[in-house]
N, C-alpha and C. Protein backbone atom coordinates (compact mmCIF):
# COMPACT_ATOMS: atom_id res chain seq x y z
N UNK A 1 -12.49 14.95 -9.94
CA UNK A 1 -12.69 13.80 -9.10
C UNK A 1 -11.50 12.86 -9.26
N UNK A 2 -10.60 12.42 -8.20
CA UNK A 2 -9.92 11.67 -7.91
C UNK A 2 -10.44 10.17 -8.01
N UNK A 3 -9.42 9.60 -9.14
CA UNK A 3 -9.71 7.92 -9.09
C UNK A 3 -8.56 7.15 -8.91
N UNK A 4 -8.70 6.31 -7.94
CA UNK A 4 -7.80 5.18 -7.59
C UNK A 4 -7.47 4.37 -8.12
N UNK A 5 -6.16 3.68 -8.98
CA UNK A 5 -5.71 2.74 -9.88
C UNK A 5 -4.70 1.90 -9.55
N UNK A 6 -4.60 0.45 -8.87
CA UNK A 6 -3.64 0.08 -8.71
C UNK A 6 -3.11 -0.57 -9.90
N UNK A 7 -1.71 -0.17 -9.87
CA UNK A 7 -0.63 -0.38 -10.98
C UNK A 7 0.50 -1.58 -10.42
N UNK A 8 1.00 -2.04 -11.40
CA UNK A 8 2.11 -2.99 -11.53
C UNK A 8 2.95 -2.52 -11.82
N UNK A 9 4.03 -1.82 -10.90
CA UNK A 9 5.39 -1.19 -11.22
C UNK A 9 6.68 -2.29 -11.54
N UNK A 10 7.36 -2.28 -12.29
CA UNK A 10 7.96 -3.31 -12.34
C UNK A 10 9.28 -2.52 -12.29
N UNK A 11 10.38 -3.53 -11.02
CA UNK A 11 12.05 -2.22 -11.10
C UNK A 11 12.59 -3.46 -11.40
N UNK A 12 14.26 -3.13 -12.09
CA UNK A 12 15.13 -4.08 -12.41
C UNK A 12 16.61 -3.43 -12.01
N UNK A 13 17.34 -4.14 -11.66
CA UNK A 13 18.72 -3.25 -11.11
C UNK A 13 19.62 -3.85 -11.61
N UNK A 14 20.70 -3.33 -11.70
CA UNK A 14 22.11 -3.55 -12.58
C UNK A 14 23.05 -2.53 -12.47
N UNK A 15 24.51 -3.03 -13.05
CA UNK A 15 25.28 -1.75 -12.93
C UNK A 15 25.52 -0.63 -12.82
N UNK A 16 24.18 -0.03 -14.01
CA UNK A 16 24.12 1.10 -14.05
C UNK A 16 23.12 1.90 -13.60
N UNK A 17 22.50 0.88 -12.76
CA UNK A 17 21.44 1.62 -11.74
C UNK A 17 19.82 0.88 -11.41
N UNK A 18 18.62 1.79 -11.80
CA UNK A 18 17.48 0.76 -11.46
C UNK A 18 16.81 1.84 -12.68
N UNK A 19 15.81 0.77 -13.43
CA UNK A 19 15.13 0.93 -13.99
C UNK A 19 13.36 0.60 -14.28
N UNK A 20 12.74 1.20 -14.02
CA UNK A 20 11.30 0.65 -13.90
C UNK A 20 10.59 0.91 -15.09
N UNK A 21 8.95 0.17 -15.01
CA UNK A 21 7.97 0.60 -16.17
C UNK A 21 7.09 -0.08 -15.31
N UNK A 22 5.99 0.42 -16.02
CA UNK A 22 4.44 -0.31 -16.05
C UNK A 22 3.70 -0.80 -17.14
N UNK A 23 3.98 -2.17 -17.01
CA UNK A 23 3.33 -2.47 -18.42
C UNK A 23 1.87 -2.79 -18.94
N UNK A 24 1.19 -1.77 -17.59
CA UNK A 24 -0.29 -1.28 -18.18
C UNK A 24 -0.45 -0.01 -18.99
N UNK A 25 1.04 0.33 -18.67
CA UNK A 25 0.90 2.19 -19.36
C UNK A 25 2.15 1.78 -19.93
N UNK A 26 1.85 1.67 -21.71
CA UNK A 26 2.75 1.47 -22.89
C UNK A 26 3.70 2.73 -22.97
N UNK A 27 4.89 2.72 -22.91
CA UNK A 27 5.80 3.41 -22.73
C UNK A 27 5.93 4.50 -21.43
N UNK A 28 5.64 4.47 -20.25
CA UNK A 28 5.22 4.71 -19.22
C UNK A 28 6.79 4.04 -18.43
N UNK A 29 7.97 5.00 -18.15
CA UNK A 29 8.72 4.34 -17.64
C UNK A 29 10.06 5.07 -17.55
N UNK A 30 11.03 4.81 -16.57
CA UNK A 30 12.13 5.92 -15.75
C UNK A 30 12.99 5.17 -15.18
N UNK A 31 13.78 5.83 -14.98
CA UNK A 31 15.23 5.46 -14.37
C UNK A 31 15.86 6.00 -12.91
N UNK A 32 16.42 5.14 -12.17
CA UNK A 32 17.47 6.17 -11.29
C UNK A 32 18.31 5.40 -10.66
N UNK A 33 19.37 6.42 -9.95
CA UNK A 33 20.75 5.82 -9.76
C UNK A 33 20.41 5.23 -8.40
N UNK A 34 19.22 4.99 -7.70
CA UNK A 34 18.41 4.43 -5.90
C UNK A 34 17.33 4.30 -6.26
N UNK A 35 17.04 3.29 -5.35
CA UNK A 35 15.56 2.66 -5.39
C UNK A 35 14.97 3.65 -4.99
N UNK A 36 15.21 4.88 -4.09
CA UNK A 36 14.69 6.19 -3.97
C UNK A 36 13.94 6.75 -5.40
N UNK A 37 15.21 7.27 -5.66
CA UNK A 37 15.16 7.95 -6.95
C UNK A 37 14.48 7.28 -7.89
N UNK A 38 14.31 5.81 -8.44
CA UNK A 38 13.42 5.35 -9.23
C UNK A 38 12.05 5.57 -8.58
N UNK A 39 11.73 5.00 -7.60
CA UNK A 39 10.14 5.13 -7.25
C UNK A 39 9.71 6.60 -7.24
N UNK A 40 10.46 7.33 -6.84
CA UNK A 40 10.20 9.08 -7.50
C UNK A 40 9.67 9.33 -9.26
N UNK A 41 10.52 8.89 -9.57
CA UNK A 41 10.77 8.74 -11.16
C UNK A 41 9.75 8.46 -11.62
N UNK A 42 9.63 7.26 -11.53
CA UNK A 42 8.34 6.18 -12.16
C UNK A 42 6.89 6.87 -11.50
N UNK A 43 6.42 7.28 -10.90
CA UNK A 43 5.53 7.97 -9.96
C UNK A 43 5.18 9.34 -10.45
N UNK A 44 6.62 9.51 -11.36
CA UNK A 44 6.28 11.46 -11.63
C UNK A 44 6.12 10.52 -13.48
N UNK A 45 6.20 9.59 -13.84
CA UNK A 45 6.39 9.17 -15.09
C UNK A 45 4.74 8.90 -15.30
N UNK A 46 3.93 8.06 -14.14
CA UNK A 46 2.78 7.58 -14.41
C UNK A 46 1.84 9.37 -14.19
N UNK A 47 2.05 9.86 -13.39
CA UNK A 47 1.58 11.27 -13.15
C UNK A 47 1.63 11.80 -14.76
N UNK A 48 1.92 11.71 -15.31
CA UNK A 48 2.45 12.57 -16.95
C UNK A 48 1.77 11.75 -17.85
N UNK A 49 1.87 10.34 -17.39
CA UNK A 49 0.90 9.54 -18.42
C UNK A 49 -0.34 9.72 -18.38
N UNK A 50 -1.19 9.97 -17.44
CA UNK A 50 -2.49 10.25 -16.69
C UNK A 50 -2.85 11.57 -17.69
N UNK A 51 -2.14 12.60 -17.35
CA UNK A 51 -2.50 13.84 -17.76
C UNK A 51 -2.15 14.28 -18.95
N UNK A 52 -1.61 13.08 -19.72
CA UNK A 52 -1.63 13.08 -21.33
C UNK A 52 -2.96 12.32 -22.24
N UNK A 53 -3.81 11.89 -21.05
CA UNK A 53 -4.99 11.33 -21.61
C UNK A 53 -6.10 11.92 -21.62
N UNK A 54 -6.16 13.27 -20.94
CA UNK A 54 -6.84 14.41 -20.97
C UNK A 54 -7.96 13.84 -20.45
């Protein structure tokens, strides 16, 4: 059964690119060189956190 969770993604950008987390999910968090590529990231990051809680 599928459950719905809205999350607080948080991105930050700088030189060396964009970086996100969620700071409902303690160490839950990714990088990328586009706001593309981070929201991919962070999305396949919370996906992994989920299914590490069995």
């Amino acid at each position: 059964m599928a459950v719905n969770h809205t999350l607080q993604v948080i991105i930050e950008h700088d030189k060396d690119g964009y970086f996100a987390y969620v700071p409902e999910l303690k160490g839950c968090h990714s990088q990328g060189d586009s706001m593309e590529e981070v929201m991919k990231n962070i999305k396949e990051a919370i996906d992994l956190y989920w299914s590490t809680l069995g």
